[in-house]
N, C-alpha and C. Protein backbone atom coordinates (compact mmCIF):
# COMPACT_ATOMS: atom_id res chain seq x y z
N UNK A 1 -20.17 4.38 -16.14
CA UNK A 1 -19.57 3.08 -15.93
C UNK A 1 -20.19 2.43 -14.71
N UNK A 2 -20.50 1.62 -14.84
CA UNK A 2 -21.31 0.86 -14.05
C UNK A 2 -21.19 -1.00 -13.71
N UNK A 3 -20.46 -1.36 -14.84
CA UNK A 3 -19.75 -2.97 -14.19
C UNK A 3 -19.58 -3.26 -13.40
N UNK A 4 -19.56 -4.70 -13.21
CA UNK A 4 -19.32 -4.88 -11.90
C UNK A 4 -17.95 -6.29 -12.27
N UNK A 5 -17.00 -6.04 -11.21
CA UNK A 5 -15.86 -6.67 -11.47
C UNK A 5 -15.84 -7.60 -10.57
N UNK A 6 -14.85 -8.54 -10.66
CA UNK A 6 -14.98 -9.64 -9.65
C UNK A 6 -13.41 -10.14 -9.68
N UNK A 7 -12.97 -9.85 -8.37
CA UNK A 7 -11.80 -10.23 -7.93
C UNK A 7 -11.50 -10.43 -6.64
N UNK A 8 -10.46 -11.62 -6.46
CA UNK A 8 -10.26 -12.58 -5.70
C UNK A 8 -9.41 -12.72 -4.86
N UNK A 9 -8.84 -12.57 -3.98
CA UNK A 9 -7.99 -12.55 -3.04
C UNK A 9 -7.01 -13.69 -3.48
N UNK A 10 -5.55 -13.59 -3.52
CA UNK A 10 -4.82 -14.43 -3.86
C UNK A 10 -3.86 -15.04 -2.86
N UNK A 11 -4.02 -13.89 -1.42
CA UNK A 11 -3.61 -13.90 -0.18
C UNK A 11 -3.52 -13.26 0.73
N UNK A 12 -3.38 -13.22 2.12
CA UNK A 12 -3.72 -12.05 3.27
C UNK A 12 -2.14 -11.83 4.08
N UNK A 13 -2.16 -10.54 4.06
CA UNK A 13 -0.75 -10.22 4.96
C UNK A 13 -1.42 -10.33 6.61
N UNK A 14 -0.01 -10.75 6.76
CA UNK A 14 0.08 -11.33 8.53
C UNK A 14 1.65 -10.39 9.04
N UNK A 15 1.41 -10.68 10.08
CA UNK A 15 2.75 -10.54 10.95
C UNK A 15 2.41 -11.41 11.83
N UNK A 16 3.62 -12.40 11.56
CA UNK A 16 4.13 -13.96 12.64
C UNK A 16 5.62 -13.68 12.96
N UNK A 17 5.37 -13.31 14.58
CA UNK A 17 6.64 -13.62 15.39
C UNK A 17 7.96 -12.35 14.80
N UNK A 18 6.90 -11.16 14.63
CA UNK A 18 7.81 -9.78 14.38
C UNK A 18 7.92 -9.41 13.11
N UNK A 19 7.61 -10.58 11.87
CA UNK A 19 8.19 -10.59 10.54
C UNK A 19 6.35 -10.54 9.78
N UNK A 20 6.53 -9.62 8.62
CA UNK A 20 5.81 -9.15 8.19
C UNK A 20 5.92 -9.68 7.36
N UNK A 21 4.36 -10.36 6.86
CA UNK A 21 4.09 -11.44 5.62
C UNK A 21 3.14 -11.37 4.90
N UNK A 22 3.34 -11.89 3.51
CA UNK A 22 2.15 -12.37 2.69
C UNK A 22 2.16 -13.73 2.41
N UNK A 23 1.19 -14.40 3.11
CA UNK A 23 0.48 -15.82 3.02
C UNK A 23 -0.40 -16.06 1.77
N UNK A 24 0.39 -16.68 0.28
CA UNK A 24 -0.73 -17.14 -0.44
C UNK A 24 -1.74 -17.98 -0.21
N UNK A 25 -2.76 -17.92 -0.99
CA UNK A 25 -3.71 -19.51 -0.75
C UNK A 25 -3.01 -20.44 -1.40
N UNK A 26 -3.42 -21.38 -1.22
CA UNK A 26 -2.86 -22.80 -1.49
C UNK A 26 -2.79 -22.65 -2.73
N UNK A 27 -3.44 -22.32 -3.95
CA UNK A 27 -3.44 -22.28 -5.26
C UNK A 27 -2.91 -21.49 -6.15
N UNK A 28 -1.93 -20.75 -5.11
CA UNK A 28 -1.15 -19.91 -5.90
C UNK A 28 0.52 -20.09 -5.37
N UNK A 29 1.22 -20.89 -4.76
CA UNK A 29 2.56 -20.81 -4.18
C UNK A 29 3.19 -20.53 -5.31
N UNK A 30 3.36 -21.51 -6.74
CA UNK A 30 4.22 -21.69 -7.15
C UNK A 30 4.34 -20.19 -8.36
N UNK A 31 3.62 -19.70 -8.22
CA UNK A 31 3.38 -17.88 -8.52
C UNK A 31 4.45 -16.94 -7.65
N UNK A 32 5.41 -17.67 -7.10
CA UNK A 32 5.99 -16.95 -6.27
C UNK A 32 7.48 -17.38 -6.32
N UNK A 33 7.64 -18.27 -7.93
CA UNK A 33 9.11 -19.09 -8.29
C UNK A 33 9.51 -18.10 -9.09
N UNK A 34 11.08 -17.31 -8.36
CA UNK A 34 11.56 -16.18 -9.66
C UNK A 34 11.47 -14.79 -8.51
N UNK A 35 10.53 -14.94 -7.74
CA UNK A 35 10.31 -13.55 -6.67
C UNK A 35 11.60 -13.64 -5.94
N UNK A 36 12.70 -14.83 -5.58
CA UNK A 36 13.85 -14.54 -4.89
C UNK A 36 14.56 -13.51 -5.56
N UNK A 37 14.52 -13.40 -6.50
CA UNK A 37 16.25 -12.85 -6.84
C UNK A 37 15.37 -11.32 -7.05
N UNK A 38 14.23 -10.96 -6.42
CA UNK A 38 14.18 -9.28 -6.53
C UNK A 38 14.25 -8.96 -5.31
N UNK A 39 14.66 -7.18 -5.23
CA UNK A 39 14.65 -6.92 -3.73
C UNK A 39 13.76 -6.56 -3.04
N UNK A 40 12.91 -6.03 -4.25
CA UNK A 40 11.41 -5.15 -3.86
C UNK A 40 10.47 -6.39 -4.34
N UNK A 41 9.02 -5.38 -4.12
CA UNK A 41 8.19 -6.34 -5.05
C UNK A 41 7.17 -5.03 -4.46
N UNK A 42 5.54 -5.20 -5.07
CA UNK A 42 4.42 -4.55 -5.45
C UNK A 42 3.29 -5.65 -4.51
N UNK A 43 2.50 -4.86 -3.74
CA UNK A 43 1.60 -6.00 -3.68
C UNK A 43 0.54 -4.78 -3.57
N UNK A 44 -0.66 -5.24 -4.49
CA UNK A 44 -1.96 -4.71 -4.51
C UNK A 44 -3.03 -4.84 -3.50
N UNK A 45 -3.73 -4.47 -2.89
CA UNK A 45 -3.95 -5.11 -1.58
C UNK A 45 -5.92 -4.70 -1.76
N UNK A 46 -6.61 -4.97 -0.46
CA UNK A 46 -7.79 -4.63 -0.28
C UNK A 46 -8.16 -4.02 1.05
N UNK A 47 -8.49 -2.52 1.33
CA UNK A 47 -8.36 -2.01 2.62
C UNK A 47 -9.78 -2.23 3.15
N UNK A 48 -9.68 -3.70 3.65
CA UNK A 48 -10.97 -4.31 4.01
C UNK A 48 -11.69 -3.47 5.11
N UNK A 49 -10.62 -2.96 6.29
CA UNK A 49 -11.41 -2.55 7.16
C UNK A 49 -11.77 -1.10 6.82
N UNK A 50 -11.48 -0.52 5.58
CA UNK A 50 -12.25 0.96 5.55
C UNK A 50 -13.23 1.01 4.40
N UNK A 51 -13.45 -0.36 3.73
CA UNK A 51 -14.63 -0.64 2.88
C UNK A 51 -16.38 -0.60 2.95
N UNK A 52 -16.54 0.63 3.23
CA UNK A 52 -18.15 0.56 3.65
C UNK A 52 -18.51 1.10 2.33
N UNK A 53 -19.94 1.55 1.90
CA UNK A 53 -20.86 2.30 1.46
C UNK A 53 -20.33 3.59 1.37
N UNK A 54 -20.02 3.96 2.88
CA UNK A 54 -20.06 5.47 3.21
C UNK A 54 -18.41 5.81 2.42
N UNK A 55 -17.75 5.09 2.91
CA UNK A 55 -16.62 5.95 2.11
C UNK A 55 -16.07 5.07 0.94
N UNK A 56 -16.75 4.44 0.34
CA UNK A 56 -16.60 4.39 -1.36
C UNK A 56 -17.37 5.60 -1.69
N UNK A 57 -18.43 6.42 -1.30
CA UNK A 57 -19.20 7.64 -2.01
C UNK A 57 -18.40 8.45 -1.52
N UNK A 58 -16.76 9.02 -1.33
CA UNK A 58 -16.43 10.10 -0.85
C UNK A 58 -15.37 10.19 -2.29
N UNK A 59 -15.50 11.64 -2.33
CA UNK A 59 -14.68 12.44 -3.61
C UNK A 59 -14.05 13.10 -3.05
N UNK A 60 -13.98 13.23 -1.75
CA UNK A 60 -12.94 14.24 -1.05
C UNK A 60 -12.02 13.89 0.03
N UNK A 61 -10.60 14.36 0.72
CA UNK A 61 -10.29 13.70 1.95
C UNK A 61 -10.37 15.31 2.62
N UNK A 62 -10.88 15.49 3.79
CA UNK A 62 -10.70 16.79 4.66
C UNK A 62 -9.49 16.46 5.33
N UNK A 63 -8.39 17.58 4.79
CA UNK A 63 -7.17 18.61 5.14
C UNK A 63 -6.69 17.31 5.70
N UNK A 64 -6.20 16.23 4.97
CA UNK A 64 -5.53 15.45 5.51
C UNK A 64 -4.23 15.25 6.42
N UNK A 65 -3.40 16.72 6.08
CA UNK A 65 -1.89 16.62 6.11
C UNK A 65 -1.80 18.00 7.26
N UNK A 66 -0.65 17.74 7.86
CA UNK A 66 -0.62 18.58 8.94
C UNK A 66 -0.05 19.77 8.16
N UNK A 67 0.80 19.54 6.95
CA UNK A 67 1.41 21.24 6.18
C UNK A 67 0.68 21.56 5.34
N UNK A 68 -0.55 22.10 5.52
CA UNK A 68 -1.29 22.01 4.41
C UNK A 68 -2.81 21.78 4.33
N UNK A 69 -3.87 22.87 4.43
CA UNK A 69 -5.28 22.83 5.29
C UNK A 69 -6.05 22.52 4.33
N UNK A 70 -5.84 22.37 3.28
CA UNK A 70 -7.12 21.92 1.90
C UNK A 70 -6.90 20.97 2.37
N UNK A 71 -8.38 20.39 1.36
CA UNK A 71 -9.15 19.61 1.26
C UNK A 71 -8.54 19.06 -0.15
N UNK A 72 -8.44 17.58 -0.30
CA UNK A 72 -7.58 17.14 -1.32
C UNK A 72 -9.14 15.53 -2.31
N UNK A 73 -8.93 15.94 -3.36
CA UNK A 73 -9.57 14.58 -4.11
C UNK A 73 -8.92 13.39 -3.68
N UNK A 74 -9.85 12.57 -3.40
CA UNK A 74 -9.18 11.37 -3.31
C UNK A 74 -8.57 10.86 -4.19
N UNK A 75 -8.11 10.47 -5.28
CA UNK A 75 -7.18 10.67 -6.26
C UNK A 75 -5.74 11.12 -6.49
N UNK A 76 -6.12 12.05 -5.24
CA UNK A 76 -4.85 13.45 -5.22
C UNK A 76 -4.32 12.38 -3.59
N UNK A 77 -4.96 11.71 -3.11
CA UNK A 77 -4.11 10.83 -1.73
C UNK A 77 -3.77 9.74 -1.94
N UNK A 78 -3.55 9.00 -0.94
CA UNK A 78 -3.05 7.92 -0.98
C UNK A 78 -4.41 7.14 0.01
N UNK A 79 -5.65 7.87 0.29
CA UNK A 79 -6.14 7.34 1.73
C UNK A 79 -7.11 6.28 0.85
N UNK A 80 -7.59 5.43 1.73
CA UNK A 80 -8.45 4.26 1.76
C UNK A 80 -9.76 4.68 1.55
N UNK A 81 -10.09 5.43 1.64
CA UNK A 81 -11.39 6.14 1.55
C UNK A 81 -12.11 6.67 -0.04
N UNK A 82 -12.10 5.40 -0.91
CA UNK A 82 -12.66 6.41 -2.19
C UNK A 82 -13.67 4.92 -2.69
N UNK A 83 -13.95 5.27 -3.92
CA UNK A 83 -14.38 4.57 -4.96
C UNK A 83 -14.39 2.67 -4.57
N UNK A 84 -12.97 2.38 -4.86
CA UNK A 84 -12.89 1.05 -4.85
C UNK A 84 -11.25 1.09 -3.73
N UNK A 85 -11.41 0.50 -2.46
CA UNK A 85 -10.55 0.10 -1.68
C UNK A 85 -9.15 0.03 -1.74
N UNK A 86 -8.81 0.13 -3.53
CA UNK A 86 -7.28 -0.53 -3.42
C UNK A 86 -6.02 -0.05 -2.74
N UNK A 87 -5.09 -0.68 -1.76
CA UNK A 87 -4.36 -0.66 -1.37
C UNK A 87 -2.65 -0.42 -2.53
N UNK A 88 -1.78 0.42 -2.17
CA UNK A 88 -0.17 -0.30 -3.13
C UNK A 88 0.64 0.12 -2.08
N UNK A 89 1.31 -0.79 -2.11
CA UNK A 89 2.62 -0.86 -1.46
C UNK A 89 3.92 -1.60 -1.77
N UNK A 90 5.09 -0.32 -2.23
CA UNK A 90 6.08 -0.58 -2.27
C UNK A 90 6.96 -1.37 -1.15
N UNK A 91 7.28 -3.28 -1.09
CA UNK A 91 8.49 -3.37 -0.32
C UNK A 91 9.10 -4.19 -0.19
N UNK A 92 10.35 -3.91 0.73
CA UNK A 92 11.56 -4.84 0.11
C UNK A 92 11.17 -6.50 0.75
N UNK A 93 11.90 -7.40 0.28
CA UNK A 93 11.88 -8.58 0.26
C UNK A 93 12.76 -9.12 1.08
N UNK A 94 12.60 -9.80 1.91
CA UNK A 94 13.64 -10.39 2.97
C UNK A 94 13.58 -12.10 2.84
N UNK A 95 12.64 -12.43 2.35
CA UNK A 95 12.85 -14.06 1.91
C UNK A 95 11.80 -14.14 1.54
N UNK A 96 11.82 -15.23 0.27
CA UNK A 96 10.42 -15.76 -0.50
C UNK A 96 10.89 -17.58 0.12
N UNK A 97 9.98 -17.93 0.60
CA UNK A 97 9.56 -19.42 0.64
C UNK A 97 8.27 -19.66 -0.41
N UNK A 98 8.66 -19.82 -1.71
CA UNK A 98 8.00 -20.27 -3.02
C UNK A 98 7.51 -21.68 -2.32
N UNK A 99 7.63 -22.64 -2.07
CA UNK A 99 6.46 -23.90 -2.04
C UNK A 99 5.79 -23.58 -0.63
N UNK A 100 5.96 -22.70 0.00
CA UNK A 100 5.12 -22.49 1.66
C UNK A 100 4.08 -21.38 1.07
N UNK A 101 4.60 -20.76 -0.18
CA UNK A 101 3.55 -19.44 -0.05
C UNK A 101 3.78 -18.30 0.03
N UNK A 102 4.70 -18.09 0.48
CA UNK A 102 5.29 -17.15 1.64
C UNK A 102 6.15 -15.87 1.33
N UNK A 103 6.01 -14.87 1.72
CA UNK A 103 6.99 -13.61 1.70
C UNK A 103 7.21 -12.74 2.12
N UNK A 104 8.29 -12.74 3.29
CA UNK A 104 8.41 -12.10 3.90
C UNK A 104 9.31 -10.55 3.92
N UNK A 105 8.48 -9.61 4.44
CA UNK A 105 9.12 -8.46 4.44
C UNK A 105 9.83 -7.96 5.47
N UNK A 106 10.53 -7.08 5.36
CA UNK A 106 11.20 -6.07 6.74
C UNK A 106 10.05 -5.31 7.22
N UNK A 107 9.30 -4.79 6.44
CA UNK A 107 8.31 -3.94 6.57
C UNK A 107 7.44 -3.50 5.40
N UNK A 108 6.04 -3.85 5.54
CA UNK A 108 4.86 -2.66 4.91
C UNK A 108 4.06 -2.08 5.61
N UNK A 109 3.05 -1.48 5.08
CA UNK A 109 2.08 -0.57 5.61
C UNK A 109 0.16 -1.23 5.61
N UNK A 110 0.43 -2.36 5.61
CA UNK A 110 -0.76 -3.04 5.43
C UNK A 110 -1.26 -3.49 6.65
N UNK A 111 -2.67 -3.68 7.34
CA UNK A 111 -2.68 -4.46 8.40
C UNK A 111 -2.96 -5.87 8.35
N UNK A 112 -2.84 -6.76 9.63
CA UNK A 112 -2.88 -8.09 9.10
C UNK A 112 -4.02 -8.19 8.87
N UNK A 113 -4.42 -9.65 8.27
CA UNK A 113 -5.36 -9.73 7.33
C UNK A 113 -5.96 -9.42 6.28
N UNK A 114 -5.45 -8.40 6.24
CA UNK A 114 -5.43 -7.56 4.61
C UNK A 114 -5.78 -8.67 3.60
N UNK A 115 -6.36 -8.87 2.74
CA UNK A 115 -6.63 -9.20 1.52
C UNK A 115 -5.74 -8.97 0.37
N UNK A 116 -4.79 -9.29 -0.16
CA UNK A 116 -3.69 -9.15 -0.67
C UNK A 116 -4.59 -9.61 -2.66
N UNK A 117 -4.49 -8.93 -3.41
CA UNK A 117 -4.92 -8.55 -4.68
C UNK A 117 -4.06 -9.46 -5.84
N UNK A 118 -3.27 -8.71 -5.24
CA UNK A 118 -1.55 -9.12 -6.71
C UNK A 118 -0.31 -9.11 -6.11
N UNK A 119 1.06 -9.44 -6.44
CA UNK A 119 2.41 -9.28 -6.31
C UNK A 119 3.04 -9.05 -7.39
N UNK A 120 3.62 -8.11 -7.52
CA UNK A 120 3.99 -7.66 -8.81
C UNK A 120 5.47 -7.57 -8.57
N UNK A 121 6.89 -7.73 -9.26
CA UNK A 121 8.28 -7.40 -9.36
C UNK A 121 8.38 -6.10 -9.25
N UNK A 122 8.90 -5.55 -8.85
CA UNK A 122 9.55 -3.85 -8.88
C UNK A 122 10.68 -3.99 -9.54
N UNK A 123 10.40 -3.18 -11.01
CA UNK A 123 11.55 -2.74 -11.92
C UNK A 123 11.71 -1.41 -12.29
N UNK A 124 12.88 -0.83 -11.87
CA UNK A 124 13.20 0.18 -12.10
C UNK A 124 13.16 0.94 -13.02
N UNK A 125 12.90 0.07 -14.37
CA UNK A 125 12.93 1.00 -15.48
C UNK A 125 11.47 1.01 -16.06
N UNK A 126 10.24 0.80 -14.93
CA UNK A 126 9.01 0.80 -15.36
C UNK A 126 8.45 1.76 -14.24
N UNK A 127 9.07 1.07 -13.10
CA UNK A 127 8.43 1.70 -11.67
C UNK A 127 9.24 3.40 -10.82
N UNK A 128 10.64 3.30 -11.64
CA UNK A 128 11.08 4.42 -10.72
C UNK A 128 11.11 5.42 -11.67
N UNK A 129 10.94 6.71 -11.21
CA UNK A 129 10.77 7.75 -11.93
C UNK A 129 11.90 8.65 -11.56
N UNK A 130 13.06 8.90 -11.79
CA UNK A 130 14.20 10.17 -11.77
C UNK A 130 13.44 11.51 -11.13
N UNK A 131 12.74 12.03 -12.24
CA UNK A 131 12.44 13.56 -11.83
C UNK A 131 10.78 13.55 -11.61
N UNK A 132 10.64 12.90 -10.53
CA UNK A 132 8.84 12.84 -10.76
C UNK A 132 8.94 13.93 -9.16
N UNK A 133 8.04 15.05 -10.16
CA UNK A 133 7.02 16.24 -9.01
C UNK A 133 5.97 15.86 -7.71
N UNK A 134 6.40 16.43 -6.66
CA UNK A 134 5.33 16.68 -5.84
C UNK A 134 5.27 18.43 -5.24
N UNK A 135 3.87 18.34 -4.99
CA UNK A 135 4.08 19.65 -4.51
C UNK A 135 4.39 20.06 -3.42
N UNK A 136 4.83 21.23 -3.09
CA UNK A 136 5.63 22.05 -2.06
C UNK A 136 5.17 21.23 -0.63
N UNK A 137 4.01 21.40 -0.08
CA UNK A 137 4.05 20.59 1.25
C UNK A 137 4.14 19.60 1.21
N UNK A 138 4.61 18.55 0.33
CA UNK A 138 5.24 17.47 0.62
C UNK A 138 6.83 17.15 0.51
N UNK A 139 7.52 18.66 0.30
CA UNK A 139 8.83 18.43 0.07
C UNK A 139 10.24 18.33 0.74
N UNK A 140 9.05 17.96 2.04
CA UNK A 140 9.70 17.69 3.71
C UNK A 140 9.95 16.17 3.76
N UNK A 141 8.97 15.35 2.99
CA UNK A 141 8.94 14.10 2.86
C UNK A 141 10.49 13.26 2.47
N UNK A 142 10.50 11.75 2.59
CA UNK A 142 11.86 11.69 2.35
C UNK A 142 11.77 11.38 0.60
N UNK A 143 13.08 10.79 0.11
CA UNK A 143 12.78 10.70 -1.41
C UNK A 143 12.96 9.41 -1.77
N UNK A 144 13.19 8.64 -0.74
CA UNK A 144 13.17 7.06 -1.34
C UNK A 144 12.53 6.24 0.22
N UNK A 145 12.15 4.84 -0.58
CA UNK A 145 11.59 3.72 0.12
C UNK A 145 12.40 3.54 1.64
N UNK A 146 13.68 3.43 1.83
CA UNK A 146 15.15 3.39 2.98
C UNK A 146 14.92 4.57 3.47
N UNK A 147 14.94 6.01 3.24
CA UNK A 147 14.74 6.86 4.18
C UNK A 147 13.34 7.30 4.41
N UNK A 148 12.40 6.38 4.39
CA UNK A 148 11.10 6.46 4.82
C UNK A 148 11.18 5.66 5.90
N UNK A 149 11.91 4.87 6.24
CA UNK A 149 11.67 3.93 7.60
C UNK A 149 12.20 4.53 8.37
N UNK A 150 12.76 5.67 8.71
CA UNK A 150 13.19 6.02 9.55
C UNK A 150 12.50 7.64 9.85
N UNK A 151 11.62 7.89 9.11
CA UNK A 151 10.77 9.46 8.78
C UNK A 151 10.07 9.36 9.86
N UNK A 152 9.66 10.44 10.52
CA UNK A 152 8.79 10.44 11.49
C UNK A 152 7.22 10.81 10.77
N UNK A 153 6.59 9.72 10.38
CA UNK A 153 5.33 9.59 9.49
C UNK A 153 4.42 10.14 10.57
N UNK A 154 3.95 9.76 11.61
CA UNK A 154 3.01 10.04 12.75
C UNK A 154 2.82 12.14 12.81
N UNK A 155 3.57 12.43 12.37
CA UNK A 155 3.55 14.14 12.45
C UNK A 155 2.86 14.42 11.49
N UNK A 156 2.96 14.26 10.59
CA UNK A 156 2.11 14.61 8.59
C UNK A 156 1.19 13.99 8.75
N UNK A 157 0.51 13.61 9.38
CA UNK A 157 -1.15 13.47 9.20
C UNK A 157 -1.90 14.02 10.38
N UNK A 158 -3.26 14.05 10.35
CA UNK A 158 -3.77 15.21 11.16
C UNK A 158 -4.51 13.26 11.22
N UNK A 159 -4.61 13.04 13.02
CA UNK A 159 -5.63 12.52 13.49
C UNK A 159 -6.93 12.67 13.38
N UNK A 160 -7.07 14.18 13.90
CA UNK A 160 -8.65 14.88 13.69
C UNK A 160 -8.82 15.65 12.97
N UNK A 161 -10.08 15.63 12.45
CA UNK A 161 -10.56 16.81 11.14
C UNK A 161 -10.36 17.96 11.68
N UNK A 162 -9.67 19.26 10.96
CA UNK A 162 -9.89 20.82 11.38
C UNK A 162 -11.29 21.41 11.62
N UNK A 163 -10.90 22.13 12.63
CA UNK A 163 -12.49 23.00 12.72
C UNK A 163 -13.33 23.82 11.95
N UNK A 164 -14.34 23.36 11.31
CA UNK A 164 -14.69 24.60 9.92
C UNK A 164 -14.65 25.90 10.72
């Protein structure tokens, strides 16, 4: 496979004045009539600043996680580092201003300027899964979106690579 795709930024997350946002372009606000009445939402993103050469050619992440010393496929993470850049992030909605553009969160995990892909609704009976598996060193983790803001995330990842 070898295509080449072409896609467009539809808007860039910011944080203005503490509150965490996605700024459409001008040509998309009214794409955002109907986003009030959800609590969540999906936004697809572009992890511009880890987009090189060098780590679109990586098939591997080294021992990412502090419980846990393998070496994991990128596939098997969540990291920025593979193939094609894409960003997901689950989060909640604290106000849509539909003719400004605008939507603001309590919190995501994106940095500003981000390149924002898509916004998608979060529905439960597409997006949440009851009995969905992870394995054992991640079963310290919390089990929903609300008790992740309060997880101490900064411990489960290893800053620096282990020593071969």
């Amino acid at each position: 496979m070898h295509d080449t795709l072409s896609i467009s930024p539809i808007g860039l997350s910011n944080v203005i004045e503490g509150q965490f946002s996605i700024q459409l372009a001008l040509e998309h606000p009214e794409g955002l009539v109907g986003l009030t009445d959800f609590s969540h939402a999906i936004a697809l993103w572009w992890a511009h600043e880890a987009d090189s050469e060098e780590q679109r050619k990586r098939t591997t992440i080294t021992a990412p996680y502090t419980a846990n010393n393998s070496d994991f496929g990128v596939f098997a993470t969540r990291s920025e580092a593979r193939p094609n850049p894409v960003g997901m992030t689950v989060f909640s909605i604290a106000s849509v201003d539909a003719p400004a553009g605008r939507v603001i969160s309590h919190y995501f995990d994106m940095l500003p300027n981000t390149p924002i892909m898509d916004i998608k609704p979060y529905f439960a009976a597409s997006d949440r899964v009851m009995e969905a598996q992870i394995p054992d060193h991640f079963s310290q983790w919390p089990t929903s979106l609300e008790k992740s803001a309060t997880f101490d995330w900064e411990k489960e990842f290893r800053h620096e690579l282990p020593q071969s």
